[in-house]
C-alpha atoms as a PDB file:
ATOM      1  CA  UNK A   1     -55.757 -68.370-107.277  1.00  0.00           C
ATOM      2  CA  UNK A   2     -53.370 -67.894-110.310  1.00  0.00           C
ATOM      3  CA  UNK A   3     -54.183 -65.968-112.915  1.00  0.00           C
ATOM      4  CA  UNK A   4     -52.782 -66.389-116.435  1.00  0.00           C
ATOM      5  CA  UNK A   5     -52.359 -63.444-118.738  1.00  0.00           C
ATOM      6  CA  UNK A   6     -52.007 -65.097-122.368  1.00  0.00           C
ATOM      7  CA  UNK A   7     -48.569 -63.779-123.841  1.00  0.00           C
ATOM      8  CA  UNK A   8     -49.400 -65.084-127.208  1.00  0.00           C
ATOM      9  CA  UNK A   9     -49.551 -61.309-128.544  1.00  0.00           C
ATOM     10  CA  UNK A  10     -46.331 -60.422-126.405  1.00  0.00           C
ATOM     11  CA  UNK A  11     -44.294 -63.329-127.837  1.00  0.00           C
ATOM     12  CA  UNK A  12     -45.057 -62.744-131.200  1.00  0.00           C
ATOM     13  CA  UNK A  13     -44.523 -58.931-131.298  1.00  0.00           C
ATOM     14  CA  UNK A  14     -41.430 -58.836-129.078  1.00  0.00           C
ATOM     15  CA  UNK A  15     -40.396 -61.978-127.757  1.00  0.00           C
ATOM     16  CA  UNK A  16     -41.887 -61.084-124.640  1.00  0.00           C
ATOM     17  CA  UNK A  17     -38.662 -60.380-122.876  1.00  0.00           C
ATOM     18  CA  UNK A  18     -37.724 -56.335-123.625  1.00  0.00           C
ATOM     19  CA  UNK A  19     -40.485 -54.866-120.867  1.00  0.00           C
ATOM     20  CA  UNK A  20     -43.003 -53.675-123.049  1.00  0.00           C
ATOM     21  CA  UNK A  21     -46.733 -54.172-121.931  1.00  0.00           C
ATOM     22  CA  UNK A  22     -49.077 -56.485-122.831  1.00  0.00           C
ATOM     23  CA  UNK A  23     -51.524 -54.023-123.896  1.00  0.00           C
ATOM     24  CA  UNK A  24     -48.504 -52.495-126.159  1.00  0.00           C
ATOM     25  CA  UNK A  25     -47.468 -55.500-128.012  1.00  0.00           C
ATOM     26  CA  UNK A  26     -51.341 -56.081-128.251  1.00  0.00           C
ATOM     27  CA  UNK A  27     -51.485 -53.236-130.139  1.00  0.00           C
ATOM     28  CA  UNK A  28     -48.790 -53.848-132.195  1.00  0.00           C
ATOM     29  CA  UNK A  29     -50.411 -57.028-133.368  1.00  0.00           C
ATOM     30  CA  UNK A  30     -53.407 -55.817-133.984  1.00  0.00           C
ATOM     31  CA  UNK A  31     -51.813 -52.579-136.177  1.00  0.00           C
ATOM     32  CA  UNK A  32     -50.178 -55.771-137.862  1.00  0.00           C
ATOM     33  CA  UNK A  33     -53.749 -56.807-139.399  1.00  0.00           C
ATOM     34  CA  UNK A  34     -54.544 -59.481-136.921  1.00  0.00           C
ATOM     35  CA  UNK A  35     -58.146 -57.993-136.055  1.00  0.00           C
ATOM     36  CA  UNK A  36     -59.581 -61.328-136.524  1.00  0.00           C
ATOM     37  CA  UNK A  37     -58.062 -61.963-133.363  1.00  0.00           C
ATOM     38  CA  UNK A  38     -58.462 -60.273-129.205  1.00  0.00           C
ATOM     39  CA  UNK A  39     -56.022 -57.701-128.836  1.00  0.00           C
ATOM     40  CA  UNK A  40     -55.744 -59.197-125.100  1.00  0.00           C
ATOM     41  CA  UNK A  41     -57.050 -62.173-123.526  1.00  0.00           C
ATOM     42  CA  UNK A  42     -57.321 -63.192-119.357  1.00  0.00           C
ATOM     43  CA  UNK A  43     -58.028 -66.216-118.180  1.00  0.00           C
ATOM     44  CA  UNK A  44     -58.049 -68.268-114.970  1.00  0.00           C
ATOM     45  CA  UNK A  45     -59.637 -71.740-114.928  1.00  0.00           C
ATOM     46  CA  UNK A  46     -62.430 -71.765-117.422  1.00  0.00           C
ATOM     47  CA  UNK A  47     -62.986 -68.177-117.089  1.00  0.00           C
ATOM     48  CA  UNK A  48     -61.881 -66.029-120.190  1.00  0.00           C
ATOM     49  CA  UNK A  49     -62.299 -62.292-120.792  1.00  0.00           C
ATOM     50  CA  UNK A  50     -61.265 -61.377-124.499  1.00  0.00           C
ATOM     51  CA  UNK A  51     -60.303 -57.655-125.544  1.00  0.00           C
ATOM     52  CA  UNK A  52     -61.742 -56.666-129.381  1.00  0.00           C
ATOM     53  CA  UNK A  53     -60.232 -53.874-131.535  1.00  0.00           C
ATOM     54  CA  UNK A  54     -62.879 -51.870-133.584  1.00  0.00           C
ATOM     55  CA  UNK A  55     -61.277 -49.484-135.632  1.00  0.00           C
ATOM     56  CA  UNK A  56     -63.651 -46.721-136.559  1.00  0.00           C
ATOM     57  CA  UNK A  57     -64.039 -43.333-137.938  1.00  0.00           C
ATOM     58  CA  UNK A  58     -63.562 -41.802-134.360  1.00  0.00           C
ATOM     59  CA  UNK A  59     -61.028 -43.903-133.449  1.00  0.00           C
ATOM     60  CA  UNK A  60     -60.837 -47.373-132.003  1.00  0.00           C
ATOM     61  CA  UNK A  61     -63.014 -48.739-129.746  1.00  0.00           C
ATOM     62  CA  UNK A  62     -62.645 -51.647-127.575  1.00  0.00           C
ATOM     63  CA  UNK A  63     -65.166 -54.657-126.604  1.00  0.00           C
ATOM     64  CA  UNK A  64     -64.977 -57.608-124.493  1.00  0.00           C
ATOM     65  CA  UNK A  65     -66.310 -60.774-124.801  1.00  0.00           C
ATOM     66  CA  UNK A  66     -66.539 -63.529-121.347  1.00  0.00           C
ATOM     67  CA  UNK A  67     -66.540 -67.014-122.205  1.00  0.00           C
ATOM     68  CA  UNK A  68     -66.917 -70.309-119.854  1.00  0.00           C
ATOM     69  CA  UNK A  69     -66.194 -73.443-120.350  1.00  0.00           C
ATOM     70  CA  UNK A  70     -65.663 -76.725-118.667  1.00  0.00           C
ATOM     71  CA  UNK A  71     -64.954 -80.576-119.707  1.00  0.00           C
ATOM     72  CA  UNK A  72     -68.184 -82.612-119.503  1.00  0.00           C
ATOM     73  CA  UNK A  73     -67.856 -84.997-117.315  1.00  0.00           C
ATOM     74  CA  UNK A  74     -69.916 -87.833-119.078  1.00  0.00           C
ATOM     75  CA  UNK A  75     -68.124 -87.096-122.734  1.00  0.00           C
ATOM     76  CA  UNK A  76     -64.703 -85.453-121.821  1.00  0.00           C
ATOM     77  CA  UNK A  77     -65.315 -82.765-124.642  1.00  0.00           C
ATOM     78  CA  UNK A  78     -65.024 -79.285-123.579  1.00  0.00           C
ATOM     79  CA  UNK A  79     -68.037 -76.989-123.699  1.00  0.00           C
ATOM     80  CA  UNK A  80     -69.050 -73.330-122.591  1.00  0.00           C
ATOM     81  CA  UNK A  81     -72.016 -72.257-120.731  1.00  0.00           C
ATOM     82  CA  UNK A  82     -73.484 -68.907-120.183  1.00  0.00           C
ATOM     83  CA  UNK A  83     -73.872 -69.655-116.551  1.00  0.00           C
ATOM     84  CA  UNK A  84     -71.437 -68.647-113.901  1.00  0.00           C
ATOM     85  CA  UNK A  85     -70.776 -70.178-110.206  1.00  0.00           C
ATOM     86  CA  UNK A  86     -70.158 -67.634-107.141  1.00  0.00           C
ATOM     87  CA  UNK A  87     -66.464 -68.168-107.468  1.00  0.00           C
ATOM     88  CA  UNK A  88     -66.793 -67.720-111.264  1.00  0.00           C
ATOM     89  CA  UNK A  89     -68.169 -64.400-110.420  1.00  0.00           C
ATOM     90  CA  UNK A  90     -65.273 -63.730-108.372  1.00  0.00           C
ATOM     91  CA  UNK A  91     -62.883 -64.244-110.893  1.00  0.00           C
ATOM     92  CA  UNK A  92     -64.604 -62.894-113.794  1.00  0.00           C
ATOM     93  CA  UNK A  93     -64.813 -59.365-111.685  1.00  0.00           C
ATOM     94  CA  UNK A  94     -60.911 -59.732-111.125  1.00  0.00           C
ATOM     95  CA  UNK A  95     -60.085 -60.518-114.959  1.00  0.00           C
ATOM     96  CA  UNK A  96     -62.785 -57.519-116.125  1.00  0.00           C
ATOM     97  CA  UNK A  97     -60.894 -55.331-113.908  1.00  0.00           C
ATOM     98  CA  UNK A  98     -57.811 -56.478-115.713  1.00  0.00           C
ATOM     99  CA  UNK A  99     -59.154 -56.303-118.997  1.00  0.00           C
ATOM    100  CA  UNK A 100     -60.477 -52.541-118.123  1.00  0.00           C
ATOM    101  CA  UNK A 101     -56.807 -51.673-117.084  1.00  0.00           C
ATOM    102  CA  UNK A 102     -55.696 -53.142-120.490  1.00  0.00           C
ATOM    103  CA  UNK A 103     -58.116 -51.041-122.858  1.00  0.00           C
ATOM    104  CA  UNK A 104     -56.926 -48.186-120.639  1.00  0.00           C
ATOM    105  CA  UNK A 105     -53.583 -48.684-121.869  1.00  0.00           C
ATOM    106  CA  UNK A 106     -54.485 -49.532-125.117  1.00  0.00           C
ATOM    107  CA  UNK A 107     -56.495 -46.412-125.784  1.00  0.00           C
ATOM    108  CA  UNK A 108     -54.024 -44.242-124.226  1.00  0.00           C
ATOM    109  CA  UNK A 109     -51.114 -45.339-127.026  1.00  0.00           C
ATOM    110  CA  UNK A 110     -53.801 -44.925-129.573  1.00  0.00           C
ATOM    111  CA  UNK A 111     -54.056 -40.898-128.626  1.00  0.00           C
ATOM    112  CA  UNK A 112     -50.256 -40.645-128.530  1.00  0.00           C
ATOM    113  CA  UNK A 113     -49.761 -40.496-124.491  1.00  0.00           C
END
């Protein structure tokens, strides 16, 4: 299995090509007023986990949200479901480890380490 880290953030921060991390230019984007937006997002098949900014009084705070989706085979549309196969659960523990690692990051830059 392959999984694909959207560099949407990266390429639009840095070009993606000077090293930084993901989680870095993701913060960079979102300090750019792109809230409206996931700071990160992982995906593999039809599997997505989405990172969230929430700036608050405290500080930020991060939140996830898992989507699913697959092309119906009778209409060819895409749709998402709230319903997850055994090898969906797989990879949604492996990209919710990865999006975990990412808020790490992203909360570490936030305090200044």
């Amino acid at each position: 299995m392959r999984t694909t880290i959207l560099a949407r953030l990266v390429t639009q921060t840095n070009g993606g090509n000077n090293g930084s991390s993901t989680a870095a230019a993701a913060q960079d984007n979102a300090e750019a007023g792109r809230n409206a937006r996931p700071v990160a997002t992982f995906k593999q098949g039809g599997v997505e986990v989405s990172v969230w900014k929430n700036p608050g009084e405290k500080g930020d705070m991060y939140n996830t949200t898992i989507r699913n989706s697959y092309k119906d085979d009778r209409s060819g549309e895409w749709k998402e479901t709230s319903s997850f196969s055994p090898t969906d659960l797989a990879v949604l523990a492996q990209l919710s480890g990865q999006a975990f690692q990412a808020i790490g990051e992203l909360k570490s830059q936030s305090r200044g380490c």
